[in-house]
C-alpha atoms as a PDB file:
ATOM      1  CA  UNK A   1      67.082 171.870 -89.441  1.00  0.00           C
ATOM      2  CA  UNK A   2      67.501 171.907 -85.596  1.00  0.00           C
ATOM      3  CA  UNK A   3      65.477 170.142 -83.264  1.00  0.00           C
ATOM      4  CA  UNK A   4      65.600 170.833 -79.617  1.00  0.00           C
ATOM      5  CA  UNK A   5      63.461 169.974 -76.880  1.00  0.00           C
ATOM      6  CA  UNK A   6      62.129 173.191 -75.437  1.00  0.00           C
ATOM      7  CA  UNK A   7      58.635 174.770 -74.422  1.00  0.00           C
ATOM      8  CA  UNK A   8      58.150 178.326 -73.463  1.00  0.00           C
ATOM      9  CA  UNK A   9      56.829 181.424 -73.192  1.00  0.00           C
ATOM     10  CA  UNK A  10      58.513 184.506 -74.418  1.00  0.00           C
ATOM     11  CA  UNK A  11      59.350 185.706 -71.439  1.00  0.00           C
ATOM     12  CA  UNK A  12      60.109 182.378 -69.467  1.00  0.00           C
ATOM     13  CA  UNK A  13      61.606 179.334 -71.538  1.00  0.00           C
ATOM     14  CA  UNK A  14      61.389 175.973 -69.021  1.00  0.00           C
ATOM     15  CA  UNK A  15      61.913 172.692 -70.579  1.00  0.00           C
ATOM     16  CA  UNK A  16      58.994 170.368 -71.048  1.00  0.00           C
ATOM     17  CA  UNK A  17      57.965 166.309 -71.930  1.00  0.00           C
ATOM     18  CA  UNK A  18      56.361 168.361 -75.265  1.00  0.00           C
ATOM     19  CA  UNK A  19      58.523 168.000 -78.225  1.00  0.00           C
ATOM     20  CA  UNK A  20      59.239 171.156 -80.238  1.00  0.00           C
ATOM     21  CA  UNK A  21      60.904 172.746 -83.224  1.00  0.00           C
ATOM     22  CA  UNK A  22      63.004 175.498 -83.643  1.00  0.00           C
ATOM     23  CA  UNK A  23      64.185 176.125 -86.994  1.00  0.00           C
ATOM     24  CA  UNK A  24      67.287 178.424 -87.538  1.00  0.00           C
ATOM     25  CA  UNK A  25      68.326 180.933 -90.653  1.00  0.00           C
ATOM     26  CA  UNK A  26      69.457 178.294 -92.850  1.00  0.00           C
ATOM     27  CA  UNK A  27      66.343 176.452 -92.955  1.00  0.00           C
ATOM     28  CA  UNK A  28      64.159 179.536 -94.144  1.00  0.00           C
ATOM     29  CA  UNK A  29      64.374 181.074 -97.252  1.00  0.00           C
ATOM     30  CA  UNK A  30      66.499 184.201 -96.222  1.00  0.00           C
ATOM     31  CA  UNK A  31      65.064 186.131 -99.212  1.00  0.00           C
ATOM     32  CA  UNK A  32      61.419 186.027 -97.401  1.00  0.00           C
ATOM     33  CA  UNK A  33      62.857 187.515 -94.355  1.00  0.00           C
ATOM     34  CA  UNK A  34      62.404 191.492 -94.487  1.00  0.00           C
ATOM     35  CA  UNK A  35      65.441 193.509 -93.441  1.00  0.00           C
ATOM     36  CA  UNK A  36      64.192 195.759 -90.693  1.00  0.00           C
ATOM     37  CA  UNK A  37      65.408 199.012 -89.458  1.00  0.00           C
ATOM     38  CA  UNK A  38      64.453 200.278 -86.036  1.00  0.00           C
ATOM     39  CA  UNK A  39      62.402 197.543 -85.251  1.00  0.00           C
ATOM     40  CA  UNK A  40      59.316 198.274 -83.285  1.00  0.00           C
ATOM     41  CA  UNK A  41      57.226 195.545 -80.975  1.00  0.00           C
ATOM     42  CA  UNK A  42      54.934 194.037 -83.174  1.00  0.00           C
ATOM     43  CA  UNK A  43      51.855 195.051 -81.522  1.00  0.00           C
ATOM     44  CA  UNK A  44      52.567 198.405 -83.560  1.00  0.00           C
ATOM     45  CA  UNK A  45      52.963 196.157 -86.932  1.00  0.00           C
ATOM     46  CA  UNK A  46      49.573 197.803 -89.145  1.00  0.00           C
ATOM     47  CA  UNK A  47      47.700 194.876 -90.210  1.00  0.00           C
ATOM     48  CA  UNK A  48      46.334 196.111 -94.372  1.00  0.00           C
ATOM     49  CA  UNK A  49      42.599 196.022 -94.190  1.00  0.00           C
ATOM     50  CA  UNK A  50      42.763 194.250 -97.342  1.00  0.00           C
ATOM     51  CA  UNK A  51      44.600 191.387 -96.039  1.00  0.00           C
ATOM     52  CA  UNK A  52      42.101 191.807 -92.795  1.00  0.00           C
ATOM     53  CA  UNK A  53      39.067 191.369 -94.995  1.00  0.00           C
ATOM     54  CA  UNK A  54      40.732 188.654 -97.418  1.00  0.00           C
ATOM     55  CA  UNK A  55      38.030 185.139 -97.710  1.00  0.00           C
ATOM     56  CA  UNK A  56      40.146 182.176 -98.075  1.00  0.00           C
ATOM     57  CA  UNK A  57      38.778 179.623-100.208  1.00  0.00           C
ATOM     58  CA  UNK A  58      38.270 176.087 -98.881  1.00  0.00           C
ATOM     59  CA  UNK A  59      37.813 177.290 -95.247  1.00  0.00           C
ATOM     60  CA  UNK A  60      35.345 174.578 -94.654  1.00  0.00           C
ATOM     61  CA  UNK A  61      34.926 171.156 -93.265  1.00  0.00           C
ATOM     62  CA  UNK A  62      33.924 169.143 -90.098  1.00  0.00           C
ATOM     63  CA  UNK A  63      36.481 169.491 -87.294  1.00  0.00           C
ATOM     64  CA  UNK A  64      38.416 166.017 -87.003  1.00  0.00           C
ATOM     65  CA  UNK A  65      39.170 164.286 -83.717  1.00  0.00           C
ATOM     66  CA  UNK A  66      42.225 166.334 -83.221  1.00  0.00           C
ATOM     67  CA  UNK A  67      41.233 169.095 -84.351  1.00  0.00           C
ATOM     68  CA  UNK A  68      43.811 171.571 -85.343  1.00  0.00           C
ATOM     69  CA  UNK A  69      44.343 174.612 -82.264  1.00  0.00           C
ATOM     70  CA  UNK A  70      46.972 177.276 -82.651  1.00  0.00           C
ATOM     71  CA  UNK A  71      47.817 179.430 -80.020  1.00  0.00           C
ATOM     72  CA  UNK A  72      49.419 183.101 -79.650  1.00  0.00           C
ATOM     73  CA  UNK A  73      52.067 182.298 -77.368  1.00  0.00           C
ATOM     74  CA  UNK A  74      54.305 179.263 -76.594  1.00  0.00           C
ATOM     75  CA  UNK A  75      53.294 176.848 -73.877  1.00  0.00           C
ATOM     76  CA  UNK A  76      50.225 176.428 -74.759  1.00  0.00           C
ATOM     77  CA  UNK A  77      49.155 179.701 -73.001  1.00  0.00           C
ATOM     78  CA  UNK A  78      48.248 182.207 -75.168  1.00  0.00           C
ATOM     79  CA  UNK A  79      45.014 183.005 -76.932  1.00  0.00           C
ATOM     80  CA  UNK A  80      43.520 180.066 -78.664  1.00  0.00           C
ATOM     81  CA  UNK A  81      42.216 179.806 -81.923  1.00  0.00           C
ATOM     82  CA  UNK A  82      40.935 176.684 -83.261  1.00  0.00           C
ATOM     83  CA  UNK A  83      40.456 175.993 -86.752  1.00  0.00           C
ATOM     84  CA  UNK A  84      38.908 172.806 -88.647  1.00  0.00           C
ATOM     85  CA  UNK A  85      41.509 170.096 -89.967  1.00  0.00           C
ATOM     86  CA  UNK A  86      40.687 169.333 -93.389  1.00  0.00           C
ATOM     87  CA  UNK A  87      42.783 170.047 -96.169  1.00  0.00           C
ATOM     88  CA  UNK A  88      42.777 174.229 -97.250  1.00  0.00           C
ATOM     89  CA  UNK A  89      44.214 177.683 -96.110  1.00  0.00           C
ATOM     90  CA  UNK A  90      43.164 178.988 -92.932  1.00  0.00           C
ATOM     91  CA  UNK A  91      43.252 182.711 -92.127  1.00  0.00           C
ATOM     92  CA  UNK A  92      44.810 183.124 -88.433  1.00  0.00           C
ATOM     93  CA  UNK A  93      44.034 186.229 -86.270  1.00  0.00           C
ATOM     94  CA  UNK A  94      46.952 188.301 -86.980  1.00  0.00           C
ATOM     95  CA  UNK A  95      49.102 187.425 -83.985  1.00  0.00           C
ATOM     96  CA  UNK A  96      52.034 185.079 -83.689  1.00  0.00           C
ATOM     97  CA  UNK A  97      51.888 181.314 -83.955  1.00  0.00           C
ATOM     98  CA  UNK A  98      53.935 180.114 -80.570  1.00  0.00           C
ATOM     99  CA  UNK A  99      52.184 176.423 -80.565  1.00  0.00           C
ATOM    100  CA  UNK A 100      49.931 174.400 -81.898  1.00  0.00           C
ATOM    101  CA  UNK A 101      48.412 170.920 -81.838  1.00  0.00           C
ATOM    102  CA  UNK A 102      47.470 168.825 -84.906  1.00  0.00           C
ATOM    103  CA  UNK A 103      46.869 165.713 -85.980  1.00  0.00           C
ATOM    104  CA  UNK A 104      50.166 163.797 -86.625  1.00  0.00           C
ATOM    105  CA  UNK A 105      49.282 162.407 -90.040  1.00  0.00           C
ATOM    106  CA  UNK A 106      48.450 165.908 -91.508  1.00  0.00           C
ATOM    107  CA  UNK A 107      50.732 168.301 -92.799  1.00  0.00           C
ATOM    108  CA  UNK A 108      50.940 171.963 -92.233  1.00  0.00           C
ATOM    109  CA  UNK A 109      52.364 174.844 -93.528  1.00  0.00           C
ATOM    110  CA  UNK A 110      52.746 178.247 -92.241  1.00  0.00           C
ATOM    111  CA  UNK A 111      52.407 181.513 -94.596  1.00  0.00           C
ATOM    112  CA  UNK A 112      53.072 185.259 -93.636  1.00  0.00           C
ATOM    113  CA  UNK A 113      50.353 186.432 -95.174  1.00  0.00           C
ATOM    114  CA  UNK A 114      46.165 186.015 -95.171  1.00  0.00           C
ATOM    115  CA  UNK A 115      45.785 184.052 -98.159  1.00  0.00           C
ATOM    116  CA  UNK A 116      48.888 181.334 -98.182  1.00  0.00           C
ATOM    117  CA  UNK A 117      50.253 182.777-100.757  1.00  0.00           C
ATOM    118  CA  UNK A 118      53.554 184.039-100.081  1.00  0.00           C
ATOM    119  CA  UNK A 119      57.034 182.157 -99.315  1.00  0.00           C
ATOM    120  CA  UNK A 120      56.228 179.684 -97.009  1.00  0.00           C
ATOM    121  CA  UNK A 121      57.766 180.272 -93.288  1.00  0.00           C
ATOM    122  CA  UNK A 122      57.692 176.971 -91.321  1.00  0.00           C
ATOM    123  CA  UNK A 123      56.183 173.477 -92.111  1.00  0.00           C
ATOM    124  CA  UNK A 124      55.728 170.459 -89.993  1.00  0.00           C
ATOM    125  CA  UNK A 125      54.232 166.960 -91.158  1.00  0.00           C
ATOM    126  CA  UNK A 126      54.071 165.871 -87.229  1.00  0.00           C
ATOM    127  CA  UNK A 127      52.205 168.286 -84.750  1.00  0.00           C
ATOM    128  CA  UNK A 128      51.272 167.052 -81.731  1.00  0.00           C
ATOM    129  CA  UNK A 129      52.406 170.038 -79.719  1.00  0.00           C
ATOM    130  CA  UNK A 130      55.312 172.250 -81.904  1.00  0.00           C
ATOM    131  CA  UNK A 131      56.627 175.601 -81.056  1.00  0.00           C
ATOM    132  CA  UNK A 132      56.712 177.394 -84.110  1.00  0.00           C
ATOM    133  CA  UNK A 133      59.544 179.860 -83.580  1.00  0.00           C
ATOM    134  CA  UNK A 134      61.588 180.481 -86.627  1.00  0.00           C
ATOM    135  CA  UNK A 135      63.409 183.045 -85.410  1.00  0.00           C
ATOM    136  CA  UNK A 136      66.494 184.358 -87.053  1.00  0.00           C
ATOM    137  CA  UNK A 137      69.909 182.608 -85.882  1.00  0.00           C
ATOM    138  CA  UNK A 138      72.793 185.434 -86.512  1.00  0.00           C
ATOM    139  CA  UNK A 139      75.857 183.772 -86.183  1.00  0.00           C
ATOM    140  CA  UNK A 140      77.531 187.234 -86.829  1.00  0.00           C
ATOM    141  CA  UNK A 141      77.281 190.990 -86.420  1.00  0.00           C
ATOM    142  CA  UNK A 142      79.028 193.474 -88.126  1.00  0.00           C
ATOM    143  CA  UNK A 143      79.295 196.522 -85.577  1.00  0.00           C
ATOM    144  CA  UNK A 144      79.384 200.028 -87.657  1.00  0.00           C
ATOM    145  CA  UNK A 145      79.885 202.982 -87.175  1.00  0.00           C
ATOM    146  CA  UNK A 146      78.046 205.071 -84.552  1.00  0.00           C
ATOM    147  CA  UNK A 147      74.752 206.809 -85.548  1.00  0.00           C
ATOM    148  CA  UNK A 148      75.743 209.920 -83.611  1.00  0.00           C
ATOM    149  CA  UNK A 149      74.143 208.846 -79.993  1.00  0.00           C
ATOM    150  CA  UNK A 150      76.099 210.016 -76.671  1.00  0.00           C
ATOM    151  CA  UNK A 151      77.742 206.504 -76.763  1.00  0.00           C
ATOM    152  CA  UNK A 152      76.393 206.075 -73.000  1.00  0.00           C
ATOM    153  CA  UNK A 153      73.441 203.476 -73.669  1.00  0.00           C
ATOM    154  CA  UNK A 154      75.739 200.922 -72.411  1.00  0.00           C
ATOM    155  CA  UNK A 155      79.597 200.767 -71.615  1.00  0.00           C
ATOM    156  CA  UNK A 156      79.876 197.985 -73.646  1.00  0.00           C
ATOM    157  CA  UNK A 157      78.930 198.402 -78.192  1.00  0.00           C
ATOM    158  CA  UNK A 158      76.609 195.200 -77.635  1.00  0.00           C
ATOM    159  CA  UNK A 159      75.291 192.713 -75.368  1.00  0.00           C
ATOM    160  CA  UNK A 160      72.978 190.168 -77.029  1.00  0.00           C
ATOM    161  CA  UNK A 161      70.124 188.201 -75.313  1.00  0.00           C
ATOM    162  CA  UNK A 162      69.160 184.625 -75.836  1.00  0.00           C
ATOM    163  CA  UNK A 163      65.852 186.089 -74.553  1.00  0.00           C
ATOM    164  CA  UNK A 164      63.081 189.000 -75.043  1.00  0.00           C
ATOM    165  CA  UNK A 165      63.204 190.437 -71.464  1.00  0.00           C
ATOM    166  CA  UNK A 166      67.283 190.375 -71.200  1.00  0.00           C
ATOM    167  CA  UNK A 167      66.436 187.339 -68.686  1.00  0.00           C
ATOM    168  CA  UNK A 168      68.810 185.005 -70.444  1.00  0.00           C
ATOM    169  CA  UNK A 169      72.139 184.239 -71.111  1.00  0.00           C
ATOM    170  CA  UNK A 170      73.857 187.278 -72.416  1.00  0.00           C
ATOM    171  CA  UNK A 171      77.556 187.870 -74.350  1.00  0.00           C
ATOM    172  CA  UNK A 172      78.906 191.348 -74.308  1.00  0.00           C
ATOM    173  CA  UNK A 173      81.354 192.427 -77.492  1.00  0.00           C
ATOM    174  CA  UNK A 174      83.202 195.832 -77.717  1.00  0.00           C
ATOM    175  CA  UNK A 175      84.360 197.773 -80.914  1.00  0.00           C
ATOM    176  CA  UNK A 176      83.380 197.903 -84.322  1.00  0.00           C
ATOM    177  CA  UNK A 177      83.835 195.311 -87.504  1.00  0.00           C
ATOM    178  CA  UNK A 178      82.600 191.685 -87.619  1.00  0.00           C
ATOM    179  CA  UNK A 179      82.264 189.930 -84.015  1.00  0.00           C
ATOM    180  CA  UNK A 180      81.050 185.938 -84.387  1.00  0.00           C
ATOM    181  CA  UNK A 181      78.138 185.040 -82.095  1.00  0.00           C
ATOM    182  CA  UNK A 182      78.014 181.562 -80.523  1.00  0.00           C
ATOM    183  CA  UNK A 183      75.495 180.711 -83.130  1.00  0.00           C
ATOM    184  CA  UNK A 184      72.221 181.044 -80.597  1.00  0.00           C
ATOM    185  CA  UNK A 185      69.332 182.675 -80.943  1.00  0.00           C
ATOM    186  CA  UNK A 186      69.750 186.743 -80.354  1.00  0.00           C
ATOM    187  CA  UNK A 187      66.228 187.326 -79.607  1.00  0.00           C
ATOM    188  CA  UNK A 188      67.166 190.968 -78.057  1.00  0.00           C
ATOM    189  CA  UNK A 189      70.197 193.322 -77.752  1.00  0.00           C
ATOM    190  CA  UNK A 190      71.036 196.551 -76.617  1.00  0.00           C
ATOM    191  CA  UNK A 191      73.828 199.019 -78.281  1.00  0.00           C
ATOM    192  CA  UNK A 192      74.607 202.567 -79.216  1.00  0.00           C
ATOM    193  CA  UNK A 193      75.834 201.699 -82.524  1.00  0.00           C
ATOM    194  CA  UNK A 194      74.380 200.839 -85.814  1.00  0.00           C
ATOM    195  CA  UNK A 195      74.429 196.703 -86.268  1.00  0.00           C
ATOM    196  CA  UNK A 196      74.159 194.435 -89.237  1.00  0.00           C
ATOM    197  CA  UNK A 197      73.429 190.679 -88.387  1.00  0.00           C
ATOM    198  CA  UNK A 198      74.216 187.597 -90.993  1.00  0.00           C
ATOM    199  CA  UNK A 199      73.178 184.177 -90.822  1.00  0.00           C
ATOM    200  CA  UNK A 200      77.297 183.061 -91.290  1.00  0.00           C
ATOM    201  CA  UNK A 201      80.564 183.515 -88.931  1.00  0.00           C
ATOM    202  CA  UNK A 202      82.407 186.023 -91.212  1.00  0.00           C
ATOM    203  CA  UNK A 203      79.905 188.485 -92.081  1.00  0.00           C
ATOM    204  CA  UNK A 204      79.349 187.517 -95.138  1.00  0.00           C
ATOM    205  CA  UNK A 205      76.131 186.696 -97.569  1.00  0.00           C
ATOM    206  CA  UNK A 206      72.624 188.126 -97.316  1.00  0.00           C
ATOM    207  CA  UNK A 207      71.796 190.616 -94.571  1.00  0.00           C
ATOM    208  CA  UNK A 208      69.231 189.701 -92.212  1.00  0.00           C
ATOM    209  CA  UNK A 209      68.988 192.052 -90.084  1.00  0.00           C
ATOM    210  CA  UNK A 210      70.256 195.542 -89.327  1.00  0.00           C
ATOM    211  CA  UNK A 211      69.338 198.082 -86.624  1.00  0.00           C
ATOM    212  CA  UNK A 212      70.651 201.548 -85.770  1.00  0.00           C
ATOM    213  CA  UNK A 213      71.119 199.960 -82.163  1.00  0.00           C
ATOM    214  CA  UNK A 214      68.870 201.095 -79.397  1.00  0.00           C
ATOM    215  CA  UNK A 215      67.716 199.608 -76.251  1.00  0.00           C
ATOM    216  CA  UNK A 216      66.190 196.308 -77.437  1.00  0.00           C
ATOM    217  CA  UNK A 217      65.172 194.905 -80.527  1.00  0.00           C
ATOM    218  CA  UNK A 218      63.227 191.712 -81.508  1.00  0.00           C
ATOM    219  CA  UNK A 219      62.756 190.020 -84.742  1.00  0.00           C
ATOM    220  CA  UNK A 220      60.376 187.113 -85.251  1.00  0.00           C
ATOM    221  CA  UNK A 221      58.134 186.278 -87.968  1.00  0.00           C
ATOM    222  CA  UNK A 222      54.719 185.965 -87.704  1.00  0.00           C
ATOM    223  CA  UNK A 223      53.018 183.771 -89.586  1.00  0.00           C
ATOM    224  CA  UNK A 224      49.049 184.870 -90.718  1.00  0.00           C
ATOM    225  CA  UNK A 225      47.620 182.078 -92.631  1.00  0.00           C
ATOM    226  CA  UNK A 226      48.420 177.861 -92.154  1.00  0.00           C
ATOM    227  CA  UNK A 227      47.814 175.438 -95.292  1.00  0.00           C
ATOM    228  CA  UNK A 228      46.763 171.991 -94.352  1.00  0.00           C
ATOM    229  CA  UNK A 229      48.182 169.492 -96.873  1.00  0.00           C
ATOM    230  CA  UNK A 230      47.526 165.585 -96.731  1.00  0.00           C
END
């Protein structure tokens, strides 16, 4: 598990007196990761109605002292959505999980669906403000070959981002075959080839990503549902 000591926003990532967790690849179950292709922004992602109309059991209780809030984007700046802290599953509104506040003696765990029922995506047993971000860590693509674009996207085959509006630091790799990242976060990139990521330096092991290039892509999870554990 990493730990760093980072607070942000999407767009802006500042550093903060709030602790907060970042948890890479190797911490998540890989399996529970879907391998998308042409990855759209996830205000497009189509939300089942079944899952939108799902009851979750136990979703009762008096609020505690400190309460348990979640919000849509890091930094405590998003939309808010409070929910009672007593043990159960909580349905959340759909949209990612950026922060959240909790009380430190109560355990959560995040789900990616409506009814905390599928592979767990991120736990914490101390929440007094976390950034849940477990976004995938490639520590290697494997560059293939072109999907029959003009090859003029970019002069380089990929430059990847350590952030969602190109604002941060950026490496730039030419060619095809398997290129080893410096082990950040690639939260975008932009290419005119077709790009399989993997969580190792050698291009080897489960897929966790792959793209037939493009301008940008992003890939977070979001999870939909938190269970509150004692």
């Amino acid at each position: 598990m990493k730990i760093s000591y980072f607070l942000s926003i999407p767009a802006i990532i500042a550093f903060a007196a709030a602790e907060t967790m970042v948890l890479p690849a190797h911490d998540l179950n890989v399996a529970s990761v879907p391998i998308v292709s042409n990855i759209v922004p996830v205000a497009a992602a189509v939300i089942s109605a079944e899952d939108a109309q799902a009851e979750i059991a136990h979703d009762h209780g008096r609020p505690s002292s400190s309460g348990f809030t979640a919000w849509s984007s890091p930094g405590l700046k998003g939309h808010k959505q409070r929910t009672k802290n007593t043990p159960g599953c909580y349905k959340l509104d759909g949209g990612a999980v950026g922060s959240f506040e909790g009380d430190s003696n109560t355990q959560y765990a995040f789900y990616g669906d409506l009814r905390c029922s599928q592979k767990m995506l991120f736990a914490s047993n101390t929440a007094p403000v976390r950034r849940i971000d477990p976004i995938i860590y490639p520590r290697s693509v494997k560059m293939l070959k072109s999907g029959g674009g003009d090859g003029n996207v970019n002069r380089y085959s990929l430059i990847t981002w350590s952030r969602p509006d190109f604002a941060g630091d950026n490496e730039k790799y030419r060619g095809m075959g398997c290129i080893n990242l410096d082990g950040s976060v690639v939260m975008s990139f932009q290419g005119d080839l077709h790009y399989r990521f993997y969580p190792g330096p050698h291009c080897q092991g489960p897929m966790i990503l792959e793209s037939s290039g493009g301008m940008s892509s992003h890939k977070r999870m979001y999870p939909r549902s938190a269970f509150i554990t004692r």
